[in-house]
Protein backbone atom coordinates (compact mmCIF):
# COMPACT_ATOMS: atom_id res chain seq x y z
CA UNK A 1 -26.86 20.71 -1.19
CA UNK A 2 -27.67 19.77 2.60
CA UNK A 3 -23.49 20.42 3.31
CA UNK A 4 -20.95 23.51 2.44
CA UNK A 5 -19.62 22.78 -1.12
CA UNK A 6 -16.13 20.94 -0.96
CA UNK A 7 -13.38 20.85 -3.63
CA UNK A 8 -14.67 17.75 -5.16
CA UNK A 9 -17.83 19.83 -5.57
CA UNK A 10 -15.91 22.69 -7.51
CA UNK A 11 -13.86 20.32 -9.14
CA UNK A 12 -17.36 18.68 -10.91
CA UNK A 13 -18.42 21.93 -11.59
CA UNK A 14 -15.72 22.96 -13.87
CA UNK A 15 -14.68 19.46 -14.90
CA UNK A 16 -11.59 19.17 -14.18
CA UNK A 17 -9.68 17.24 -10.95
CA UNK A 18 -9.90 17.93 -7.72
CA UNK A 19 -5.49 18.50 -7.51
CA UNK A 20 -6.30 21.44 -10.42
CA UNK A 21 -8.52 22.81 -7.85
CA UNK A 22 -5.96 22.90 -5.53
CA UNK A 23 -3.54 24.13 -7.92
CA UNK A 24 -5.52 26.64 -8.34
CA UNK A 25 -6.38 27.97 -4.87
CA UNK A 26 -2.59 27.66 -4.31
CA UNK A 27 -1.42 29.90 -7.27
CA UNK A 28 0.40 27.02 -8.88
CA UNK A 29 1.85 28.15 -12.23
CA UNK A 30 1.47 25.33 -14.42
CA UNK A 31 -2.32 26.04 -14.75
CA UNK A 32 -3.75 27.47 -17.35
CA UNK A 33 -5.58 31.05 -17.89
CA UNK A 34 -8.87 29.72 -19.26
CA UNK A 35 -8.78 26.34 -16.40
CA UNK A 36 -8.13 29.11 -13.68
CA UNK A 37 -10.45 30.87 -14.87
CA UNK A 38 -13.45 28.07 -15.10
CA UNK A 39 -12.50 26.72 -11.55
CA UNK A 40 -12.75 30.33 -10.33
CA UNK A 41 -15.92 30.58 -11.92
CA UNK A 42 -17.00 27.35 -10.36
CA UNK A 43 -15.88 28.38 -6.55
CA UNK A 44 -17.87 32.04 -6.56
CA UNK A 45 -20.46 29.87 -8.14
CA UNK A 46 -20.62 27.49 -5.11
CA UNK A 47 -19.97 30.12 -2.73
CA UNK A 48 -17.01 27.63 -2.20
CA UNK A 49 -14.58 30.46 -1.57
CA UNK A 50 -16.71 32.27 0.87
CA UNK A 51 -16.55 28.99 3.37
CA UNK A 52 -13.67 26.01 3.18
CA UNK A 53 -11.08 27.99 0.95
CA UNK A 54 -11.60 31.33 3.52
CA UNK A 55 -10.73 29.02 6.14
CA UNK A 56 -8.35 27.39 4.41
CA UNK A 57 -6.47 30.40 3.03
CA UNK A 58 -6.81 31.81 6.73
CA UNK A 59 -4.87 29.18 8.52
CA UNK A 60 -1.92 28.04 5.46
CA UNK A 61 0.91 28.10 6.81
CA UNK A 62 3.69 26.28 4.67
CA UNK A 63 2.33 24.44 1.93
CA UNK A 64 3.93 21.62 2.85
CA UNK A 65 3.29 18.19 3.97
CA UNK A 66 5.27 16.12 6.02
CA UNK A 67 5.81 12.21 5.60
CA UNK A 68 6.53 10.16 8.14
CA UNK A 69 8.42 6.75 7.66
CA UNK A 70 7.92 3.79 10.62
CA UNK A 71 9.32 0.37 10.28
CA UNK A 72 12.67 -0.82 8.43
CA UNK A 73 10.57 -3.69 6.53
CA UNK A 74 9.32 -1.15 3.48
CA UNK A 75 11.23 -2.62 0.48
CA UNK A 76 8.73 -0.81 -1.50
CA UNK A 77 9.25 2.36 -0.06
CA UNK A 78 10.98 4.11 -3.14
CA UNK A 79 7.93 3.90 -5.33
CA UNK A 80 6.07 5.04 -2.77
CA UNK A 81 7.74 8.18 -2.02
CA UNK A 82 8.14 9.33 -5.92
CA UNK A 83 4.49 8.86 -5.85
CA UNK A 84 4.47 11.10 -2.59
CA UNK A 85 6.63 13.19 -3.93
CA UNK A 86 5.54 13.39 -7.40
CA UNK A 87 1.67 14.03 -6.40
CA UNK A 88 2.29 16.66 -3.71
CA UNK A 89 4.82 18.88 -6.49
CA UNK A 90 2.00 18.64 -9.23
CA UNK A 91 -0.81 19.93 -6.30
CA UNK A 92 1.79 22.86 -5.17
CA UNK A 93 3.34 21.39 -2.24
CA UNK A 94 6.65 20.60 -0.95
CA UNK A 95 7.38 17.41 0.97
CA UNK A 96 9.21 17.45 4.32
CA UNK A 97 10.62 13.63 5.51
CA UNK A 98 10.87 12.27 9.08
CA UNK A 99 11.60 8.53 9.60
CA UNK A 100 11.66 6.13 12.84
CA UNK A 101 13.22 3.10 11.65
CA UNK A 102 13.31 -0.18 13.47
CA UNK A 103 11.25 -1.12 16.58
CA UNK A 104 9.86 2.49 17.33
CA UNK A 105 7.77 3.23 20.23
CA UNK A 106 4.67 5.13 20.62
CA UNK A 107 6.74 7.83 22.37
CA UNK A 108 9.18 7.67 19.28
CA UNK A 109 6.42 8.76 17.10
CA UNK A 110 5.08 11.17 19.31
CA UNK A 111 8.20 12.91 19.07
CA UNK A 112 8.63 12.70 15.28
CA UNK A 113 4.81 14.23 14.26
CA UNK A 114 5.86 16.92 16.96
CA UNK A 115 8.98 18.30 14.99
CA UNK A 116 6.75 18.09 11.99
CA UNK A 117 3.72 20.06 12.62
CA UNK A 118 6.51 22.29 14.90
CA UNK A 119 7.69 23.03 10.76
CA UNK A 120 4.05 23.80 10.23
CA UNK A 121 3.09 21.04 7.93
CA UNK A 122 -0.08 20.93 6.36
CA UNK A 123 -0.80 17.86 6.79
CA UNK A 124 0.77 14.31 6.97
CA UNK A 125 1.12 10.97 5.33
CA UNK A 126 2.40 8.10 7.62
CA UNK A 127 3.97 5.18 5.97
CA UNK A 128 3.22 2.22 8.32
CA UNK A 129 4.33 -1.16 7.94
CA UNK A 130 3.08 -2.31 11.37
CA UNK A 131 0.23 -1.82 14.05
CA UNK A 132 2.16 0.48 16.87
CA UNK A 133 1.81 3.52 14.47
CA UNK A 134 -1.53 3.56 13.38
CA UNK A 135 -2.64 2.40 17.08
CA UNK A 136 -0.30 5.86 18.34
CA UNK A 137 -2.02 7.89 15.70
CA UNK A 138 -5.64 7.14 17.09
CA UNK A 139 -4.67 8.39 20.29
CA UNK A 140 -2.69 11.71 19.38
CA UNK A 141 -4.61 14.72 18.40
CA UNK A 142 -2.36 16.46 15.75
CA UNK A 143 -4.52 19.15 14.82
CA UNK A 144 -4.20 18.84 11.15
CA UNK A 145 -5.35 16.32 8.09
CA UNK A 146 -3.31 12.68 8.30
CA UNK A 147 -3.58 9.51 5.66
CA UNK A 148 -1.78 6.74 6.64
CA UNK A 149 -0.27 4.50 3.62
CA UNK A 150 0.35 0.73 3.99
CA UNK A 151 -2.52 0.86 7.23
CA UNK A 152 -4.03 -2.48 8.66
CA UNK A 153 -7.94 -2.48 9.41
CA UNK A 154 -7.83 0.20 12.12
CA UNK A 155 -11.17 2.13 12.27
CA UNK A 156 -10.68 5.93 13.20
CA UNK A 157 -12.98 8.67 11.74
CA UNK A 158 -10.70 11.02 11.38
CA UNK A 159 -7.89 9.71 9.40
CA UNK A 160 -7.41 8.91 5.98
CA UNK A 161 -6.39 5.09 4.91
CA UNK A 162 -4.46 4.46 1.47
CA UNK A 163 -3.69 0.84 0.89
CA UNK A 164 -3.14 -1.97 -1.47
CA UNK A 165 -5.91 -4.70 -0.72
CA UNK A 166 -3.35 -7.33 0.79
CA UNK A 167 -5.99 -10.07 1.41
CA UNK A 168 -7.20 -9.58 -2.04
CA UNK A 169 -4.11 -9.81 -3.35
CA UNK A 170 -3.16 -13.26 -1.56
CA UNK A 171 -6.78 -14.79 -2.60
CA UNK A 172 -6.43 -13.81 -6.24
CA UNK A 173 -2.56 -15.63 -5.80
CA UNK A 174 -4.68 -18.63 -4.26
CA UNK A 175 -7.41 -19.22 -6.25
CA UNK A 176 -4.83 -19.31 -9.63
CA UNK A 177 -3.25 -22.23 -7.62
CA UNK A 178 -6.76 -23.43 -7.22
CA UNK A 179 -7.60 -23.35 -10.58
CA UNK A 180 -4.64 -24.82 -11.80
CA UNK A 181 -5.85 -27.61 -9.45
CA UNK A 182 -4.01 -27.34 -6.62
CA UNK A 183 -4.98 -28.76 -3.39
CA UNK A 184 -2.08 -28.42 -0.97
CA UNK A 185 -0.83 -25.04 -0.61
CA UNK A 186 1.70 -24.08 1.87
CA UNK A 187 2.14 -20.60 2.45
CA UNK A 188 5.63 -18.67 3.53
CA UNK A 189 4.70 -15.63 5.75
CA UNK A 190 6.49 -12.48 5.89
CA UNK A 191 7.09 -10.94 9.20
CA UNK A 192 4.00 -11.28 10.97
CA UNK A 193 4.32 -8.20 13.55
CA UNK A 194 3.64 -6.25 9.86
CA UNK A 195 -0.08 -5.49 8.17
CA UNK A 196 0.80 -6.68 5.25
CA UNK A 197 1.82 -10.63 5.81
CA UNK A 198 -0.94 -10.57 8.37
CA UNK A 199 -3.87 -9.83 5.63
CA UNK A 200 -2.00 -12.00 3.13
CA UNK A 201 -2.23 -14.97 5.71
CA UNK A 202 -5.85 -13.87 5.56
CA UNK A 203 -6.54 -13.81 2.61
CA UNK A 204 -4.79 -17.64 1.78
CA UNK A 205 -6.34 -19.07 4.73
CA UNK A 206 -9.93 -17.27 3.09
CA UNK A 207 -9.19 -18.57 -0.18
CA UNK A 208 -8.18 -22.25 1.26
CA UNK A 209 -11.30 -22.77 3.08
CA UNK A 210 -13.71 -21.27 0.54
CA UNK A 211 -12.12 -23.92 -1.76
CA UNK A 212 -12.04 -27.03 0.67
CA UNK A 213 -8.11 -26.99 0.25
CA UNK A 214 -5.46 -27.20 3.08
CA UNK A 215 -1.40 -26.21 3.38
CA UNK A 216 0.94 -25.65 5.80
CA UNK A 217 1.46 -22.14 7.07
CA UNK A 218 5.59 -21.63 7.98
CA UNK A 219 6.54 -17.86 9.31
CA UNK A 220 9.08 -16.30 7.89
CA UNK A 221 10.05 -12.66 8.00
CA UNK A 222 9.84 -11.48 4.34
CA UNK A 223 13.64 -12.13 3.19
CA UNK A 224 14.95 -14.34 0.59
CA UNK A 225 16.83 -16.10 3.20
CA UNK A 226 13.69 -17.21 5.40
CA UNK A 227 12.40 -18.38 1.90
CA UNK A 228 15.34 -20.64 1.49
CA UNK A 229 15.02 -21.49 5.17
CA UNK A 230 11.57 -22.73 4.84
CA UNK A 231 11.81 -24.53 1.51
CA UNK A 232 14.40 -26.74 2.39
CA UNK A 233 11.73 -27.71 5.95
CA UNK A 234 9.05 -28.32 3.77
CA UNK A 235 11.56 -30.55 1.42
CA UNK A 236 12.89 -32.45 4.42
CA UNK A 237 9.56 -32.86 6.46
CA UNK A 238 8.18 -36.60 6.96
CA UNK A 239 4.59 -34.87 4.99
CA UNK A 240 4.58 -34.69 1.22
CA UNK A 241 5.71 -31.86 -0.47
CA UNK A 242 2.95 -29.26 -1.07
CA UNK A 243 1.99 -28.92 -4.80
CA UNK A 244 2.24 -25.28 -4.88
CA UNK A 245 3.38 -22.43 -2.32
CA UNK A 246 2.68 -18.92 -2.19
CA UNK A 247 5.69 -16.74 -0.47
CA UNK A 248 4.92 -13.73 1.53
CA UNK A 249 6.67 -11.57 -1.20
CA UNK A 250 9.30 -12.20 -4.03
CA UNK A 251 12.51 -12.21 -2.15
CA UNK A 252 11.25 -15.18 -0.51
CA UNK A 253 9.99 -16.77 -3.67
CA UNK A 254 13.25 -16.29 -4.57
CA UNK A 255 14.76 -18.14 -1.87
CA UNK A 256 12.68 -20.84 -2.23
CA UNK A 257 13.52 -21.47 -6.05
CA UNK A 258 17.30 -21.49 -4.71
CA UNK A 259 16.26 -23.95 -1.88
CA UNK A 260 14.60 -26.24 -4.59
CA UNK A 261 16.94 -26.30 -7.13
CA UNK A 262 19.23 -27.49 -4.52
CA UNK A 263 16.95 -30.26 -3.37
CA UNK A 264 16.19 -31.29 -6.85
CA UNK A 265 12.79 -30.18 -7.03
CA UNK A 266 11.35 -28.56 -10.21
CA UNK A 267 9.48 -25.74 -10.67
CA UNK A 268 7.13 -25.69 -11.90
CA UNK A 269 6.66 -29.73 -12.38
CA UNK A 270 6.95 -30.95 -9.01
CA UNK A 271 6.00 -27.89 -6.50
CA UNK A 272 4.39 -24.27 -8.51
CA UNK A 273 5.28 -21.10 -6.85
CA UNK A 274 3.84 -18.09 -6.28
CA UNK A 275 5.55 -14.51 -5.00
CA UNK A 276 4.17 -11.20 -4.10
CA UNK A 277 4.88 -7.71 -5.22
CA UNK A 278 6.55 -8.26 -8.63
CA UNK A 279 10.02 -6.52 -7.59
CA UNK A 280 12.40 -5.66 -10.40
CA UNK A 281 13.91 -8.63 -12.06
CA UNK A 282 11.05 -11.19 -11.22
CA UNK A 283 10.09 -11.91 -14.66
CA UNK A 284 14.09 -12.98 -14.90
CA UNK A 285 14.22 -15.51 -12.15
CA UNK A 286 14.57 -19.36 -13.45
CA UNK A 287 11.61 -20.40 -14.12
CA UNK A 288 9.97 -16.25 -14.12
CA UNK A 289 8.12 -15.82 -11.25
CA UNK A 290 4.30 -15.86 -11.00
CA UNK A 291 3.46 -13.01 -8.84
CA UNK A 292 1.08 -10.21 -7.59
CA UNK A 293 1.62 -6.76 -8.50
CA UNK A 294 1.30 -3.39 -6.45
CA UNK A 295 1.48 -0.11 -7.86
CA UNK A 296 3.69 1.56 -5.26
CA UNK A 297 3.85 4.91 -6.62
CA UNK A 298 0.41 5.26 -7.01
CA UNK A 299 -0.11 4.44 -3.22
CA UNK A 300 2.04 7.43 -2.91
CA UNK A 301 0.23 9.65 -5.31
CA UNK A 302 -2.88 8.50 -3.78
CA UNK A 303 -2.13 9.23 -0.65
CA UNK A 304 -1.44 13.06 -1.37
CA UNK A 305 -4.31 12.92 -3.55
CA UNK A 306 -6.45 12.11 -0.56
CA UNK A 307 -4.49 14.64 1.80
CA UNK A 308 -5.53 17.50 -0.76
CA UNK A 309 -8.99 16.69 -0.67
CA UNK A 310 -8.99 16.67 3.34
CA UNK A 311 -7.15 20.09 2.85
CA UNK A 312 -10.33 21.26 0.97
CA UNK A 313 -12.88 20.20 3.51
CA UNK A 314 -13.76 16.90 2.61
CA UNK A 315 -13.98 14.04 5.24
CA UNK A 316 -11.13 11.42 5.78
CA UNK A 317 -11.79 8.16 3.42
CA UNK A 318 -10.36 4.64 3.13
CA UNK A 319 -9.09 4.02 -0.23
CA UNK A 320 -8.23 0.75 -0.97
CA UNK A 321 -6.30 -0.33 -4.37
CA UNK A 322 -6.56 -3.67 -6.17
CA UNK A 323 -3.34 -5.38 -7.11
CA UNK A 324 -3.02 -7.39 -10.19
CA UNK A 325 -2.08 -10.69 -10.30
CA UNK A 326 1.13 -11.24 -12.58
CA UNK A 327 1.28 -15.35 -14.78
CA UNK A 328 4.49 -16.82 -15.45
CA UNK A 329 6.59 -19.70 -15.94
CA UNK A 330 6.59 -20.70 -11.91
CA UNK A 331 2.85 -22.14 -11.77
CA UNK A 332 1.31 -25.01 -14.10
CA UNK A 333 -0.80 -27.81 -13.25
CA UNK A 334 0.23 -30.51 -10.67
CA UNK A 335 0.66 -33.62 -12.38
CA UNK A 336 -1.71 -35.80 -10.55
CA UNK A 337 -3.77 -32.84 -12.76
CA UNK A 338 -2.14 -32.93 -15.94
């Protein structure tokens, strides 16, 4: 091995995961004598114990890690921290929470990280929903392991990036429109000033061109009443209704079905329609919305699952997870199709 051993090493070696390695180098209870005793094996083996854990062990202070919330557009935000919260409790930690809500400056986050690692955090995971904080966090030197959760395409060596794959998820919402034979697809943005309706513009403007298609793009800022809003413009505009849309997320799917029904346009016979995120209660919309699904709480979980591994000596990462796309009632064929 041309490197010191790190937990993922020790973890292969006794075959189990790399959070029962840290479970184990933390004392946790809830391992067992014969898995302690093979992942013990496995660190004097590696001379694992004699490097990273030494160092490690030297400079713990609190075994916790601090999570840091910034922006107020996060509807997901619940799953994420059980995930957070769930993960860090099974690898021995407790969770300490800081949040900057609204328009928050760089000196506004300065100021938060500061009373964390002043608590003697571990480490930190920053939940991000636009660019200020992650640009912040490449300038600050915080002195101990960071992943950022919900990032943008920010490169920085020395932070960790957990993430649903946003432009994925908008080109696999697409390219069912596509293949349902849809040419004209408008798309409602969320809130533009956050990473995630940027990359889903992205990735339906990718998906559109690949394909030859076209649609309208009308900003919106992610609530059910700039869905509404932007429905009833594309129902009054002198252009022909799109066949199909795809909404920044459900709530403005949501609003658009309202915005239709009102108009007299059916879904999915005269305009298909797409959402994004699959909140509670969008399988029970009229017609149940076709959507794309993210797996909040295991961003969370990810993201301490990543922090424990930095904890151990192993580099920051970028771990991105696919979404899944979700078929309902909302999207069929357009009829010049049928």
């Amino acid at each position: 091995m041309d490197r010191p051993p790190g937990m993922m090493d020790v973890a292969r070696e006794a075959g189990v995961s790399h959070i029962t390695v840290s479970r184990v180098i933390n004392g946790h209870p809830s391992v067992r004598p014969e898995t302690r005793t093979r992942v013990e094996a496995a660190i004097e083996k590696l001379g694992y114990r004699r490097n990273s854990v030494a160092r490690a062990l030297k400079s713990r202070r609190s075994s916790t890690i601090g999570v840091v919330i910034v922006g107020s557009d996060l509807f997901e935000l619940p799953r994420i921290l059980l995930g957070v919260e769930t993960a860090a409790k099974e690898a021995g930690y407790w969770v300490s929470l800081a949040s900057r809500q609204g328009e928050s400056t760089t000196g506004d986050l300065v100021e938060t990280l500061q009373r964390l690692t002043d608590q003697s955090v571990e480490a930190i995971a920053v939940v991000a929903d636009r660019p200020v904080a992650v640009e912040a966090l490449t300038r600050l030197s915080i002195g101990v392991p960071v992943a950022v959760v919900m990032s943008g395409n920010v490169p920085n060596p020395d932070l960790s990036f957990v993430e649903v794959d946003q432009e994925l998820g908008a080109r696999l919402a697409v390219r069912h429109l596509l293949d349902l034979g849809h040419r004209d697809i408008a798309h409602l943005t969320g809130a533009l000033r956050t990473f995630d309706a940027r990359a889903r513009v992205e990735g339906w403007r990718a998906e559109l061109a690949a394909a030859g298609a076209e649609g309208a793009l009308l900003e919106g800022d992610f609530s059910a009443e700039s869905g509404f809003s932007l429905a009833h413009q594309l129902c009054a505009a002198d252009a022909a209704l799109p066949t199909a849309v795809f909404a920044g997320n459900d709530q403005m799917a949501m609003g658009a079905l309202a915005a239709f029904a009102e108009r007299g346009v059916r879904v999915p016979q005269d305009v298909s329609v797409v959402g994004f995120d699959d909140m509670k209660g969008a399988g029970y919309l009229v017609p149940a919305l076709t959507t794309v699904r993210q797996d909040f709480a295991h961003v969370g979980s990810s993201a301490i699952e990543v922090l424990v591994r930095m904890l151990g000596g192993e580099p920051a990462e970028r771990h991105k997870i696919a979404p899944r796309l979700v078929v309902r009632r909302s999207t069929a064929a357009p009829r010049t199709a049928s």
